[in-house]
Each structure stands twice: as C-alpha cells, then as structure tokens.
PDB file of N, CA and C in Angstrom:
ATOM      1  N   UNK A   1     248.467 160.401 170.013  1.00  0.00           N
ATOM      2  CA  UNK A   1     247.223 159.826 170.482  1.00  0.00           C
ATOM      3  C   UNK A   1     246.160 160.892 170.602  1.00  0.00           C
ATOM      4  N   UNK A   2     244.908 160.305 171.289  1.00  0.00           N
ATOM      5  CA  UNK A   2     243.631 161.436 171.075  1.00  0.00           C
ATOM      6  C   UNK A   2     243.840 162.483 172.457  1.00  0.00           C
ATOM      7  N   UNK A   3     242.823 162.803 172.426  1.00  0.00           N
ATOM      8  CA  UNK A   3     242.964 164.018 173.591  1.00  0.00           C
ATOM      9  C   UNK A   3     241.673 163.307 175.004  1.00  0.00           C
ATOM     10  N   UNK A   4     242.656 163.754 175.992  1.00  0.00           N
ATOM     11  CA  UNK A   4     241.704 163.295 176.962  1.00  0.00           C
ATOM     12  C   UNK A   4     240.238 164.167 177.309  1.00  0.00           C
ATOM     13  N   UNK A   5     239.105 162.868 177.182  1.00  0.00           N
ATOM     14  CA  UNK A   5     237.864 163.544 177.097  1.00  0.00           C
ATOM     15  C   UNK A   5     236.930 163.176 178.234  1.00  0.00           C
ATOM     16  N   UNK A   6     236.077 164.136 179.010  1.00  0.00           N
ATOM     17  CA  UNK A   6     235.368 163.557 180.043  1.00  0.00           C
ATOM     18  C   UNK A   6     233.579 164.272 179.603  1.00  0.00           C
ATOM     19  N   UNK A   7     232.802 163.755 179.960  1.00  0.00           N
ATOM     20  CA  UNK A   7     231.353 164.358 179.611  1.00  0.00           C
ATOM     21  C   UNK A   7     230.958 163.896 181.537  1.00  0.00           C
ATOM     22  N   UNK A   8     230.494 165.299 181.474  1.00  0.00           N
ATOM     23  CA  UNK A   8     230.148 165.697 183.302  1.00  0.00           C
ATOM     24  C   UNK A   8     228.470 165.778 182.775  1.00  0.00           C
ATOM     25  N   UNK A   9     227.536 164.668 183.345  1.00  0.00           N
ATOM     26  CA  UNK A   9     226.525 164.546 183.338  1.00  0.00           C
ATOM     27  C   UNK A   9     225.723 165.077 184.775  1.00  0.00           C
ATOM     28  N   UNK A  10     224.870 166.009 184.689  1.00  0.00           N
ATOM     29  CA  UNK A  10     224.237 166.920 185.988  1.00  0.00           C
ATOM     30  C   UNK A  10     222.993 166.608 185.664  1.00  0.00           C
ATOM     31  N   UNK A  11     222.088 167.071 186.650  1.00  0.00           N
ATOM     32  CA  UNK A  11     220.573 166.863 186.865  1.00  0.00           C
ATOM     33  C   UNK A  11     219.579 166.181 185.980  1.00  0.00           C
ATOM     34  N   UNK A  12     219.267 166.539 184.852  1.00  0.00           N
ATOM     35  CA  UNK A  12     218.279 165.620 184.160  1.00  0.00           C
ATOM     36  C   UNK A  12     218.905 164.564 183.063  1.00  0.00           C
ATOM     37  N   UNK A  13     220.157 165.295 182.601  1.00  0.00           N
ATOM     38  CA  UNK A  13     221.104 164.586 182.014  1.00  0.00           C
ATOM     39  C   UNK A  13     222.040 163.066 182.841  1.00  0.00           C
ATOM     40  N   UNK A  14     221.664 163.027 184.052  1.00  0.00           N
ATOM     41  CA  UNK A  14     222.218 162.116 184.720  1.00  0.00           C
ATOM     42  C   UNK A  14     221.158 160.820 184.063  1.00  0.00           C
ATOM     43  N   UNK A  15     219.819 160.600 184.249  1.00  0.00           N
ATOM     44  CA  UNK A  15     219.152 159.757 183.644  1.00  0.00           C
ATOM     45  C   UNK A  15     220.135 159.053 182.772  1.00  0.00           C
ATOM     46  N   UNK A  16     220.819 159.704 181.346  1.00  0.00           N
ATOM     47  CA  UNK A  16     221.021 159.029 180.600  1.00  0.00           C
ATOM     48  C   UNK A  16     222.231 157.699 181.017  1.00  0.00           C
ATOM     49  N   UNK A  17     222.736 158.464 182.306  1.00  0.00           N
ATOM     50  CA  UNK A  17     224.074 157.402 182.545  1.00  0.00           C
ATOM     51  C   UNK A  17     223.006 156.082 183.664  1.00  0.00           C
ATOM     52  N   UNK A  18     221.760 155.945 183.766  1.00  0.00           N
ATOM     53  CA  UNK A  18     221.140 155.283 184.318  1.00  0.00           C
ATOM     54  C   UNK A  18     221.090 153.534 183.435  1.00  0.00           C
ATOM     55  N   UNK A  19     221.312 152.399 183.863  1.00  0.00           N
ATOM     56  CA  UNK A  19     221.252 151.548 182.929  1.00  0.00           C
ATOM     57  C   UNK A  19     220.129 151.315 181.966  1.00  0.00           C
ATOM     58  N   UNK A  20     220.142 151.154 180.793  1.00  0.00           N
ATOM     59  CA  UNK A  20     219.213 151.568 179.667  1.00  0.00           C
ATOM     60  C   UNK A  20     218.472 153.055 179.313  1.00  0.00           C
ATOM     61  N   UNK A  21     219.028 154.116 180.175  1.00  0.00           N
ATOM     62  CA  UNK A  21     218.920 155.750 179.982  1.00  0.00           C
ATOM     63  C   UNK A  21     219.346 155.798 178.437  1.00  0.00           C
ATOM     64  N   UNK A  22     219.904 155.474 178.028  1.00  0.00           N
ATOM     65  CA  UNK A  22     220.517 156.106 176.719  1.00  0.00           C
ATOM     66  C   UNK A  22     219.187 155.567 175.472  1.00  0.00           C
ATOM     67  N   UNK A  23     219.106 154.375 175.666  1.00  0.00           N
ATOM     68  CA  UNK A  23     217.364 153.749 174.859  1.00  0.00           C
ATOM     69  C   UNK A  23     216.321 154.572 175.322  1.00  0.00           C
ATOM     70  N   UNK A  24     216.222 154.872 176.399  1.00  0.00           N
ATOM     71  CA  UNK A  24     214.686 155.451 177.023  1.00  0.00           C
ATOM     72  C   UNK A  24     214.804 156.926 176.644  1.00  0.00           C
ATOM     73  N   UNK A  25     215.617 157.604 176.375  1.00  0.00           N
ATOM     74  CA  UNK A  25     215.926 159.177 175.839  1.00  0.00           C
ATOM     75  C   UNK A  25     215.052 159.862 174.908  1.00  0.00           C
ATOM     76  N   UNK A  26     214.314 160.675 175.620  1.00  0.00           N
ATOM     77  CA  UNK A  26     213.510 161.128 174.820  1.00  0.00           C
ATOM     78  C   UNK A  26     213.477 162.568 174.115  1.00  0.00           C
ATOM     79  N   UNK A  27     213.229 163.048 173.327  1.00  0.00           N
ATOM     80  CA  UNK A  27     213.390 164.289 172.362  1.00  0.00           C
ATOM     81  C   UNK A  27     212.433 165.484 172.773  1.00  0.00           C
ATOM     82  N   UNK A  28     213.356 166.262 173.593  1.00  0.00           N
ATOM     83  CA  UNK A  28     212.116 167.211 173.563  1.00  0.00           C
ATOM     84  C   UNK A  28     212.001 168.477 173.046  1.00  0.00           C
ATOM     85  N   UNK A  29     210.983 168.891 172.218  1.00  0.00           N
ATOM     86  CA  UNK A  29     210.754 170.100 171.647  1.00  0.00           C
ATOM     87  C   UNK A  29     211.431 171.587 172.463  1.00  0.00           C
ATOM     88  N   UNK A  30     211.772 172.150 171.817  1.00  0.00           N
ATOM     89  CA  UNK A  30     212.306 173.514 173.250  1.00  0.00           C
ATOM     90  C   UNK A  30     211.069 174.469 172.853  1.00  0.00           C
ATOM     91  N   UNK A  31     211.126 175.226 173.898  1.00  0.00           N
ATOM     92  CA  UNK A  31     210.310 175.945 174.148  1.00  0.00           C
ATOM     93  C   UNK A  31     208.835 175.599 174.741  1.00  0.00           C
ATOM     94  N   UNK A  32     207.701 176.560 174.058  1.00  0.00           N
ATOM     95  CA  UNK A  32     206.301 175.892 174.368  1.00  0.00           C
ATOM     96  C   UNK A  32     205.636 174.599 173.607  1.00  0.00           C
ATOM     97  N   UNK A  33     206.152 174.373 172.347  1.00  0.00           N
ATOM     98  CA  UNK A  33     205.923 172.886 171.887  1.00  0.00           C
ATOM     99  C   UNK A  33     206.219 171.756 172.793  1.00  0.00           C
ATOM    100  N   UNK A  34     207.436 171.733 173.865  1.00  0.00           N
ATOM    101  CA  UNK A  34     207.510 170.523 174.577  1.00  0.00           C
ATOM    102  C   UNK A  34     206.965 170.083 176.096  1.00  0.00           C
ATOM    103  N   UNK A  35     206.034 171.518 176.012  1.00  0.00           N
ATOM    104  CA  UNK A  35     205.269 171.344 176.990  1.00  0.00           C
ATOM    105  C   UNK A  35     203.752 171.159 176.539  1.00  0.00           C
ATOM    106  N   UNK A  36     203.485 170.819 175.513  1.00  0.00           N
ATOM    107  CA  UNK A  36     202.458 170.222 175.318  1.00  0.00           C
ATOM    108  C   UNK A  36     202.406 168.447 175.577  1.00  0.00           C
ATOM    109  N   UNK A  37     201.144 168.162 175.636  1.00  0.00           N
ATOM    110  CA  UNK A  37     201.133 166.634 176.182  1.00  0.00           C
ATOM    111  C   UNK A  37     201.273 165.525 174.592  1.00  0.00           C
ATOM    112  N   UNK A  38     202.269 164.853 174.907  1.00  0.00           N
ATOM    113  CA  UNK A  38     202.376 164.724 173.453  1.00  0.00           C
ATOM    114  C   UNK A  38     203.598 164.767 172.542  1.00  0.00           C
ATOM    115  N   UNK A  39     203.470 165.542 172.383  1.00  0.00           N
ATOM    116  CA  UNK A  39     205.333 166.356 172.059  1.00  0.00           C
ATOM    117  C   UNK A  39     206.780 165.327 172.127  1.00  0.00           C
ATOM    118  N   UNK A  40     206.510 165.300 173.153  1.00  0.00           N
ATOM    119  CA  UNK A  40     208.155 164.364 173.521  1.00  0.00           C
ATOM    120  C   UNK A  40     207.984 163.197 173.135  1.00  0.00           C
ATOM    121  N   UNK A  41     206.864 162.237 173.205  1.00  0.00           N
ATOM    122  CA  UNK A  41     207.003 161.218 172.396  1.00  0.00           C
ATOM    123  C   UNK A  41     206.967 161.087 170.913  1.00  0.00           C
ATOM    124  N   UNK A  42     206.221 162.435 170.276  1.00  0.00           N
ATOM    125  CA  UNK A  42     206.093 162.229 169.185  1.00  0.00           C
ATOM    126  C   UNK A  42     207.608 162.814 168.268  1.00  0.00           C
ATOM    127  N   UNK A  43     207.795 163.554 169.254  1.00  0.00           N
ATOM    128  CA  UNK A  43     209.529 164.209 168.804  1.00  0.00           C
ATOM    129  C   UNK A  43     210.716 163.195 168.566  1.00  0.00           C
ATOM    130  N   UNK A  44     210.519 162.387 170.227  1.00  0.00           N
ATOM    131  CA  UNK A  44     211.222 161.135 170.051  1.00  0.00           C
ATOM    132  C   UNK A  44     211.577 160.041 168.620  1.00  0.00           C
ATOM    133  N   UNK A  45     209.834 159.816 168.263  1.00  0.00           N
ATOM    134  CA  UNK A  45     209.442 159.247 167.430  1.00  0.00           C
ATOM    135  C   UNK A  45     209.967 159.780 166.039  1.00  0.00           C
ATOM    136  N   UNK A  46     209.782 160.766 165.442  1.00  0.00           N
ATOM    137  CA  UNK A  46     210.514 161.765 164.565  1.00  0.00           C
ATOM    138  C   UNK A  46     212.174 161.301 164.531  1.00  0.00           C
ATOM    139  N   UNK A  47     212.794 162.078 165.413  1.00  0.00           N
ATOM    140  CA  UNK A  47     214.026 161.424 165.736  1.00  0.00           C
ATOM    141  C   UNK A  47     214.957 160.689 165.470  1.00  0.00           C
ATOM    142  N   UNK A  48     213.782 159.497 165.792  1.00  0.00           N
ATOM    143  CA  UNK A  48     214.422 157.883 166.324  1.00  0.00           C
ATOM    144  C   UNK A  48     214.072 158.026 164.528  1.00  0.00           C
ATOM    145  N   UNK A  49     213.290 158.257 163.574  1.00  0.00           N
ATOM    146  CA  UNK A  49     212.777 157.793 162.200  1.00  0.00           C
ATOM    147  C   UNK A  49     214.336 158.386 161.689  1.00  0.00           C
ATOM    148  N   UNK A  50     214.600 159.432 161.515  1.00  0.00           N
ATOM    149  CA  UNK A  50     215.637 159.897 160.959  1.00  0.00           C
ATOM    150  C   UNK A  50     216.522 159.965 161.159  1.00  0.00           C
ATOM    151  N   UNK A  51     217.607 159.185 162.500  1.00  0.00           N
ATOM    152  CA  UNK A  51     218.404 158.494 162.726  1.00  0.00           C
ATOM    153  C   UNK A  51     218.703 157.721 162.191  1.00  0.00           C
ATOM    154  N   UNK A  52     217.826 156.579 161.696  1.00  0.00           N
ATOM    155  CA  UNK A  52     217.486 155.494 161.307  1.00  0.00           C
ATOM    156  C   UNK A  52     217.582 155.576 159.685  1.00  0.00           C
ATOM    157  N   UNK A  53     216.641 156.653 159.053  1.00  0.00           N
ATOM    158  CA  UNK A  53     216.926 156.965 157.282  1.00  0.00           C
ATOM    159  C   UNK A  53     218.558 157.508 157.194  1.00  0.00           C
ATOM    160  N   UNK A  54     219.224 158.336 158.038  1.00  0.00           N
ATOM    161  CA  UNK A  54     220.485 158.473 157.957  1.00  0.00           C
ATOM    162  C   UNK A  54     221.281 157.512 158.328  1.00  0.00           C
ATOM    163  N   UNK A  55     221.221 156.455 158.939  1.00  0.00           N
ATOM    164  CA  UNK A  55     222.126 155.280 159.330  1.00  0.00           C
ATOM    165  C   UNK A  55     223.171 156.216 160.015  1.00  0.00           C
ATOM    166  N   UNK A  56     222.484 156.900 161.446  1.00  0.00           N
ATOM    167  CA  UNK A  56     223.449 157.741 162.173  1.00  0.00           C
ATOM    168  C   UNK A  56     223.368 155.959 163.455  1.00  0.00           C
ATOM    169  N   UNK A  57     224.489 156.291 163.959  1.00  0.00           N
ATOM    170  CA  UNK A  57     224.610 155.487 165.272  1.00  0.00           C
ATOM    171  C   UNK A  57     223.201 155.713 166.406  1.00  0.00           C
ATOM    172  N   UNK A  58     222.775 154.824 167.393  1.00  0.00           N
ATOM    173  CA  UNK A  58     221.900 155.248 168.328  1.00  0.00           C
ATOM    174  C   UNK A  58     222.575 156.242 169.273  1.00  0.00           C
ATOM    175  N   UNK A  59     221.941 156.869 170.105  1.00  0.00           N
ATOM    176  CA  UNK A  59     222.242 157.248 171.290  1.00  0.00           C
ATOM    177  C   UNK A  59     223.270 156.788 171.997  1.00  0.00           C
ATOM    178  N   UNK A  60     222.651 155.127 171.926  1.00  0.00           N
ATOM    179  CA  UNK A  60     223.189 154.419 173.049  1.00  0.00           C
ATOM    180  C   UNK A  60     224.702 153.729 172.236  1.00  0.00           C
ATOM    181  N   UNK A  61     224.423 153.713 171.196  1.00  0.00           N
ATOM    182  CA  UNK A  61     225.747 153.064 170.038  1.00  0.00           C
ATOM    183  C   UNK A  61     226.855 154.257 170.182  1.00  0.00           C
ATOM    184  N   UNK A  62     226.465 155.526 170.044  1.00  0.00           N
ATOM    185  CA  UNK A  62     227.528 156.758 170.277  1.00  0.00           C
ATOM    186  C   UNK A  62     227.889 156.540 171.475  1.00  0.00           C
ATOM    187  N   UNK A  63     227.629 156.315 172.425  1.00  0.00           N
ATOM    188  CA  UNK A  63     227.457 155.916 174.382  1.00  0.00           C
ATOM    189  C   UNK A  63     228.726 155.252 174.011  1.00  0.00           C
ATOM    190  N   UNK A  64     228.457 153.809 173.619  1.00  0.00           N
ATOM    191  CA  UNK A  64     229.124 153.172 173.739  1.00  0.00           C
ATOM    192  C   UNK A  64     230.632 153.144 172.980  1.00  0.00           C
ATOM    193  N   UNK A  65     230.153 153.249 171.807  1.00  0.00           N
ATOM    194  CA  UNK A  65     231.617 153.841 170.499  1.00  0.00           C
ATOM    195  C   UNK A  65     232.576 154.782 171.382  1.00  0.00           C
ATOM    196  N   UNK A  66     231.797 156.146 172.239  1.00  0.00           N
ATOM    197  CA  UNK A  66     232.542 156.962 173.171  1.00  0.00           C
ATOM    198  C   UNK A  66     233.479 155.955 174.080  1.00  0.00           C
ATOM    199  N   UNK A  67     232.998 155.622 174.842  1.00  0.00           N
ATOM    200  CA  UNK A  67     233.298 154.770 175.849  1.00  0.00           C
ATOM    201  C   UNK A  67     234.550 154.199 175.435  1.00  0.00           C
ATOM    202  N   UNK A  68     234.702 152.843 174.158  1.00  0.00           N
ATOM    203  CA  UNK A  68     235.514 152.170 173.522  1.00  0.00           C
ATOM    204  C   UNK A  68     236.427 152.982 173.423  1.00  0.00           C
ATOM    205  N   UNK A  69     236.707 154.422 172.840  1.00  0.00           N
ATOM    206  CA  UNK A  69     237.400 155.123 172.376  1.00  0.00           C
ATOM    207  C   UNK A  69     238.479 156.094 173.551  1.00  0.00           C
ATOM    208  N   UNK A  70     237.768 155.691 174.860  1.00  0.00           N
ATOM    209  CA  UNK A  70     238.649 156.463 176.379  1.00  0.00           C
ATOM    210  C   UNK A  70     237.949 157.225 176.446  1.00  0.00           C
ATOM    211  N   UNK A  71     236.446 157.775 176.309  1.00  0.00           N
ATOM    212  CA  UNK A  71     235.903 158.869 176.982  1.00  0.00           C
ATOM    213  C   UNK A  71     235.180 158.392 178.106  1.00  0.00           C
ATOM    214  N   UNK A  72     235.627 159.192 179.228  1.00  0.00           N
ATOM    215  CA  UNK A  72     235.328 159.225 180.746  1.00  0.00           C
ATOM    216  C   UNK A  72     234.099 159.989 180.806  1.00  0.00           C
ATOM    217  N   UNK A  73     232.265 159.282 181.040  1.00  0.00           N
ATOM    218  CA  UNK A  73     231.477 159.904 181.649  1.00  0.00           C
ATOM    219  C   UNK A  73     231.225 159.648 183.224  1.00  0.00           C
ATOM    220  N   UNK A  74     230.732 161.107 183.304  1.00  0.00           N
ATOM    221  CA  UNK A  74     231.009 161.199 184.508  1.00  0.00           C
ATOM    222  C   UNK A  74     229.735 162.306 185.219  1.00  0.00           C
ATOM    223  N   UNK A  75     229.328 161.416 186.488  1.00  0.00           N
ATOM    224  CA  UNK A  75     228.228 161.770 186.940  1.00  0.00           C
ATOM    225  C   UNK A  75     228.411 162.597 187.908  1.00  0.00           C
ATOM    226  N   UNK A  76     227.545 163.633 188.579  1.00  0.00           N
ATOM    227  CA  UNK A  76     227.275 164.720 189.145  1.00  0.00           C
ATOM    228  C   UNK A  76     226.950 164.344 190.229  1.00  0.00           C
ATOM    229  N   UNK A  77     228.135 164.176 191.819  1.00  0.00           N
ATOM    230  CA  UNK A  77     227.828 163.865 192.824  1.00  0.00           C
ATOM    231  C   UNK A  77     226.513 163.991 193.400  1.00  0.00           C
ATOM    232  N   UNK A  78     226.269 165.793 193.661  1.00  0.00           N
ATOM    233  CA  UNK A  78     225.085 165.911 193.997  1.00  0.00           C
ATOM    234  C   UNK A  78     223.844 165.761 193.433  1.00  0.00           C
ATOM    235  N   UNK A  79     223.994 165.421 192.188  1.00  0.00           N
ATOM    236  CA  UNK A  79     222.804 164.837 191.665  1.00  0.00           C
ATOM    237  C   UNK A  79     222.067 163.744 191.820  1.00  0.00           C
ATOM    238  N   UNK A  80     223.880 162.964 192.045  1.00  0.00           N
ATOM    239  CA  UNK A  80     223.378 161.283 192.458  1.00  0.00           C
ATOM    240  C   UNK A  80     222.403 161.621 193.399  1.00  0.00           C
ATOM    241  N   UNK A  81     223.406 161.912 194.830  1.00  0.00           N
ATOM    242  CA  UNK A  81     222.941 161.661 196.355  1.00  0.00           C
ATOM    243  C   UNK A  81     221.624 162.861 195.886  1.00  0.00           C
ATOM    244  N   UNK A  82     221.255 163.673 195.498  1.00  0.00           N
ATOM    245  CA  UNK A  82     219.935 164.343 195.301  1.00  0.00           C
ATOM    246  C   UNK A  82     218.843 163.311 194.517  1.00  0.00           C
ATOM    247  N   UNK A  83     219.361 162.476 193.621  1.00  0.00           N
ATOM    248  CA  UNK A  83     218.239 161.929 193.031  1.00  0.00           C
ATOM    249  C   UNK A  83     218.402 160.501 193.406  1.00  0.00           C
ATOM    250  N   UNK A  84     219.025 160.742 194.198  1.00  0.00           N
ATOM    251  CA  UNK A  84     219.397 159.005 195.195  1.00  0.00           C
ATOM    252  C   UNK A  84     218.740 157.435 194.067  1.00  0.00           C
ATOM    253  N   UNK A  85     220.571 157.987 193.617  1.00  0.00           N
ATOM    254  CA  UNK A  85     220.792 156.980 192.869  1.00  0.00           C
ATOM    255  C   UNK A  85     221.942 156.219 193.351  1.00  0.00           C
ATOM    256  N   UNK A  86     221.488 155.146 193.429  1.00  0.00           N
ATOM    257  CA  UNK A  86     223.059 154.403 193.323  1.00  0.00           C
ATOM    258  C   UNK A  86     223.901 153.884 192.618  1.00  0.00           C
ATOM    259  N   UNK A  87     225.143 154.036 192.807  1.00  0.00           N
ATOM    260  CA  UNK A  87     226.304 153.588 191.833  1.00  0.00           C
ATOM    261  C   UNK A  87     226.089 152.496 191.212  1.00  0.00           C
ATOM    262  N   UNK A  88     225.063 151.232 191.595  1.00  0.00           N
ATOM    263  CA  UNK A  88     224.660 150.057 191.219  1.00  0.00           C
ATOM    264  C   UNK A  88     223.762 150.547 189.975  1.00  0.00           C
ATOM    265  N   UNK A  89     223.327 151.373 189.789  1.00  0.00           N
ATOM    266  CA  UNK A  89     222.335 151.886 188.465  1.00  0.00           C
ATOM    267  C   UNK A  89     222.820 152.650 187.843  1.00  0.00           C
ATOM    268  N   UNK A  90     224.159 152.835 187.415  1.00  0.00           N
ATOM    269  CA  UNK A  90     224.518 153.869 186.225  1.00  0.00           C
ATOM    270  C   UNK A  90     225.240 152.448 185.301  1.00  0.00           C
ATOM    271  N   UNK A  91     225.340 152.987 184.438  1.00  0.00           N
ATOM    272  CA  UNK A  91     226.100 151.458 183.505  1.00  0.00           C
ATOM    273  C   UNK A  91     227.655 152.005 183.831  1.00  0.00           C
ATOM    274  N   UNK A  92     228.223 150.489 183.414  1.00  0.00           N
ATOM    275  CA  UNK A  92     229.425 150.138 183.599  1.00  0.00           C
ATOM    276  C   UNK A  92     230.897 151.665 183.253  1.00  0.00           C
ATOM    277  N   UNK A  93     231.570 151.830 184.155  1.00  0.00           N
ATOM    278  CA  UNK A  93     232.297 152.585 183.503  1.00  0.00           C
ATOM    279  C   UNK A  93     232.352 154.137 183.931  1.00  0.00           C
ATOM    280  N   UNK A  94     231.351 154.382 184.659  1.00  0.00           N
ATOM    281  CA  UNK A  94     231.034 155.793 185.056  1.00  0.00           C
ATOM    282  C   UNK A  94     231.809 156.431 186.045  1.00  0.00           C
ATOM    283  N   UNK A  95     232.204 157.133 186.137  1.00  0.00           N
ATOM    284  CA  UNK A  95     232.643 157.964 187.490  1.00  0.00           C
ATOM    285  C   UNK A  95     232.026 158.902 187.844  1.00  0.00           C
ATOM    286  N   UNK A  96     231.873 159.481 189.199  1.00  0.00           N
ATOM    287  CA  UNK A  96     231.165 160.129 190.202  1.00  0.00           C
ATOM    288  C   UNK A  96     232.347 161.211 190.606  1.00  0.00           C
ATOM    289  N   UNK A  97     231.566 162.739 190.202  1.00  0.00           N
ATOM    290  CA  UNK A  97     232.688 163.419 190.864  1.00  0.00           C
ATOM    291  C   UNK A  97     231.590 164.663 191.056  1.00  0.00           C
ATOM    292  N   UNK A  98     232.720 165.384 192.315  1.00  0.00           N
ATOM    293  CA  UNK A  98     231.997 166.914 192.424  1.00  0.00           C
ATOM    294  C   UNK A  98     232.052 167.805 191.331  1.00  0.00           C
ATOM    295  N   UNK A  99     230.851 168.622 191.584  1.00  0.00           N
ATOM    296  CA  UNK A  99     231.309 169.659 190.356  1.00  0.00           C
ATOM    297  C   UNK A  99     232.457 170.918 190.899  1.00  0.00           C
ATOM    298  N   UNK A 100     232.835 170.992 191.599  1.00  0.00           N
ATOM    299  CA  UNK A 100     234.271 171.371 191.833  1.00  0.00           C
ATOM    300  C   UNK A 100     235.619 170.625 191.623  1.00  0.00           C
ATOM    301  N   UNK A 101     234.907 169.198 191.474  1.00  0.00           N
ATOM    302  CA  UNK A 101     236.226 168.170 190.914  1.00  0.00           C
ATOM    303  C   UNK A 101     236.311 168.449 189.008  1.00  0.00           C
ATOM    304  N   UNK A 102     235.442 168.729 188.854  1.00  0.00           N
ATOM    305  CA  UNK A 102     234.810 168.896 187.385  1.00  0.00           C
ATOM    306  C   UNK A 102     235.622 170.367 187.053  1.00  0.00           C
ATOM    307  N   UNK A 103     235.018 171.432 187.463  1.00  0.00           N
ATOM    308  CA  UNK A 103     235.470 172.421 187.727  1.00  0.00           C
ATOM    309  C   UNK A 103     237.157 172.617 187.539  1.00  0.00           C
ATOM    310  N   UNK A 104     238.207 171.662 188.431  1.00  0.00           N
ATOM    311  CA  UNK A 104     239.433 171.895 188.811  1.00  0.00           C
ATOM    312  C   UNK A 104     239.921 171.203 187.504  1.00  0.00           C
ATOM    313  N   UNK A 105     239.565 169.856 187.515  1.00  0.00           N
ATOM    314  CA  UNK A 105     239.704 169.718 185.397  1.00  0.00           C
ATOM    315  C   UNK A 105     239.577 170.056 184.349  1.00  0.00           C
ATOM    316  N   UNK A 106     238.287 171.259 183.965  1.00  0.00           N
ATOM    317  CA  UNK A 106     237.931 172.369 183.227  1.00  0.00           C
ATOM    318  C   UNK A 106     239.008 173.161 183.528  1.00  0.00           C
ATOM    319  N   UNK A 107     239.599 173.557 184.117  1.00  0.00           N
ATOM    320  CA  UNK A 107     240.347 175.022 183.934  1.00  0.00           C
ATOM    321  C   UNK A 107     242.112 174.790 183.444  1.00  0.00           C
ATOM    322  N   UNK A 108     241.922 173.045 183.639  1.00  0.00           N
ATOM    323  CA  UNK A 108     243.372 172.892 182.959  1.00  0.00           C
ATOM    324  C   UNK A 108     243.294 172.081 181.303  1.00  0.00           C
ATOM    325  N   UNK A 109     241.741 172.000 180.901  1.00  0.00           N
ATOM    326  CA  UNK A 109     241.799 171.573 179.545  1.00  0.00           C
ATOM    327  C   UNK A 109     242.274 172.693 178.523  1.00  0.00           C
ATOM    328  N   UNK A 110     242.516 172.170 177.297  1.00  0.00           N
ATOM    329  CA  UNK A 110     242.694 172.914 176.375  1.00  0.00           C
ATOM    330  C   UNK A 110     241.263 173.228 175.890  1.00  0.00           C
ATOM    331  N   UNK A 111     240.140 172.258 175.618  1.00  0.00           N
ATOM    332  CA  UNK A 111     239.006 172.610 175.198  1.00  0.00           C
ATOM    333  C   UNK A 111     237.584 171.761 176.451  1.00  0.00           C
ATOM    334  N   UNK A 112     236.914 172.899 176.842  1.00  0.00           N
ATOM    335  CA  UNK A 112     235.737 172.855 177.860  1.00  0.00           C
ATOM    336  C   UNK A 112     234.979 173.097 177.471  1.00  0.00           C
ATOM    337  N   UNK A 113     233.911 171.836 177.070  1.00  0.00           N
ATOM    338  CA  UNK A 113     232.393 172.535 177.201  1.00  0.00           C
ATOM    339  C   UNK A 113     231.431 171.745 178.277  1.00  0.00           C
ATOM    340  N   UNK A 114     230.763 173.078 178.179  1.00  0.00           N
ATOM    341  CA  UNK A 114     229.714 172.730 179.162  1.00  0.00           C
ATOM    342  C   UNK A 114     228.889 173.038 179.106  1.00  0.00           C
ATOM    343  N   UNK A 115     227.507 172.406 178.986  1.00  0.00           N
ATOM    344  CA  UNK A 115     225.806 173.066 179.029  1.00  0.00           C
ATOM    345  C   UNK A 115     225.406 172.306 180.486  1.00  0.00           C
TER     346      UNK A 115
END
C-alpha cells in the first residue's frame, strides 16, 4: 500500500483549509513584484490560464484527489485559536494538531517536508 501522508497547514497557508480556500487561492509573485498593487490577481489570473491550457487538476481538484487517496491535512492549532477560526470553517476532513504534535510525527517519518 501507499505511504502514510499528512500536509501540516500553518499561518497563511491555513486559509486554504478554510471552506472554498482552495478556489479563492491566489498566486503571488515572490519578491518585490508581489508587492505591487496588482500582481496577485494578475498572477492568479496567469496561473489559473495555464492550468487550464495544461489540463493540470485545480487546486481544489488536487485538495480533493489528495484527500480520496488517505492524505491527512492538517491544521496548525495555534493558528486556528490565533486566527480564530473555527473547526466549523475548515472543510470536511481536517485535523487540528500542535506543532509539537506535528513535530513528534516528523521525526518518525521516513520522508518530512516542511516549508
């Protein structure tokens, strides 16, 4: 069988586990391009076009394909209670853990990533 997989969603990345976060996701330029006014929607826009000429899955279609497949996302306690969210607004399926709960599961995977 596959390998057990979890995605630990923290601070701005929590949005996406918000219901319809994964549609509303927007593209942003790094650096000083995405701090211009402008930018992130038009990046988005870009994006969303060539997603679309590649017939790649959405955001929210990978979300979900993940999901189907046993991957556990999983939200960032203190992020919640910091961005006081409630468990009633993440979509179906999510779990809530510390990042020391996160942490104690990272150090017994075979493969960890983390940004």
């Amino acid at each position: 069988e596959g390998m057990d997989t979890k995605i630990f969603y923290t601070f701005m990345g929590l949005n996406l586990l918000l219901k319809g976060g994964f549609d509303k996701a927007k593209f942003i330029p790094p650096g000083v391009m995405g701090a211009i006014p402008g930018m992130a929607s038009m990046a988005t826009a870009i994006m969303k076009k060539k997603i679309d000429k590649a017939q790649v899955p959405s955001l929210r279609e990978l979300q979900e394909m993940a999901q189907l497949e046993g991957v556990e996302l999983v939200a960032c306690k203190m992020t919640v209670d910091m961005m006081e969210v409630s468990p009633d607004e993440l979509i179906d399926g999510v779990s809530i853990w510390t990042a020391e709960d996160f942490i104690r599961y990272g150090k017994d995977c075979k493969i960890c990533l983390f940004t």
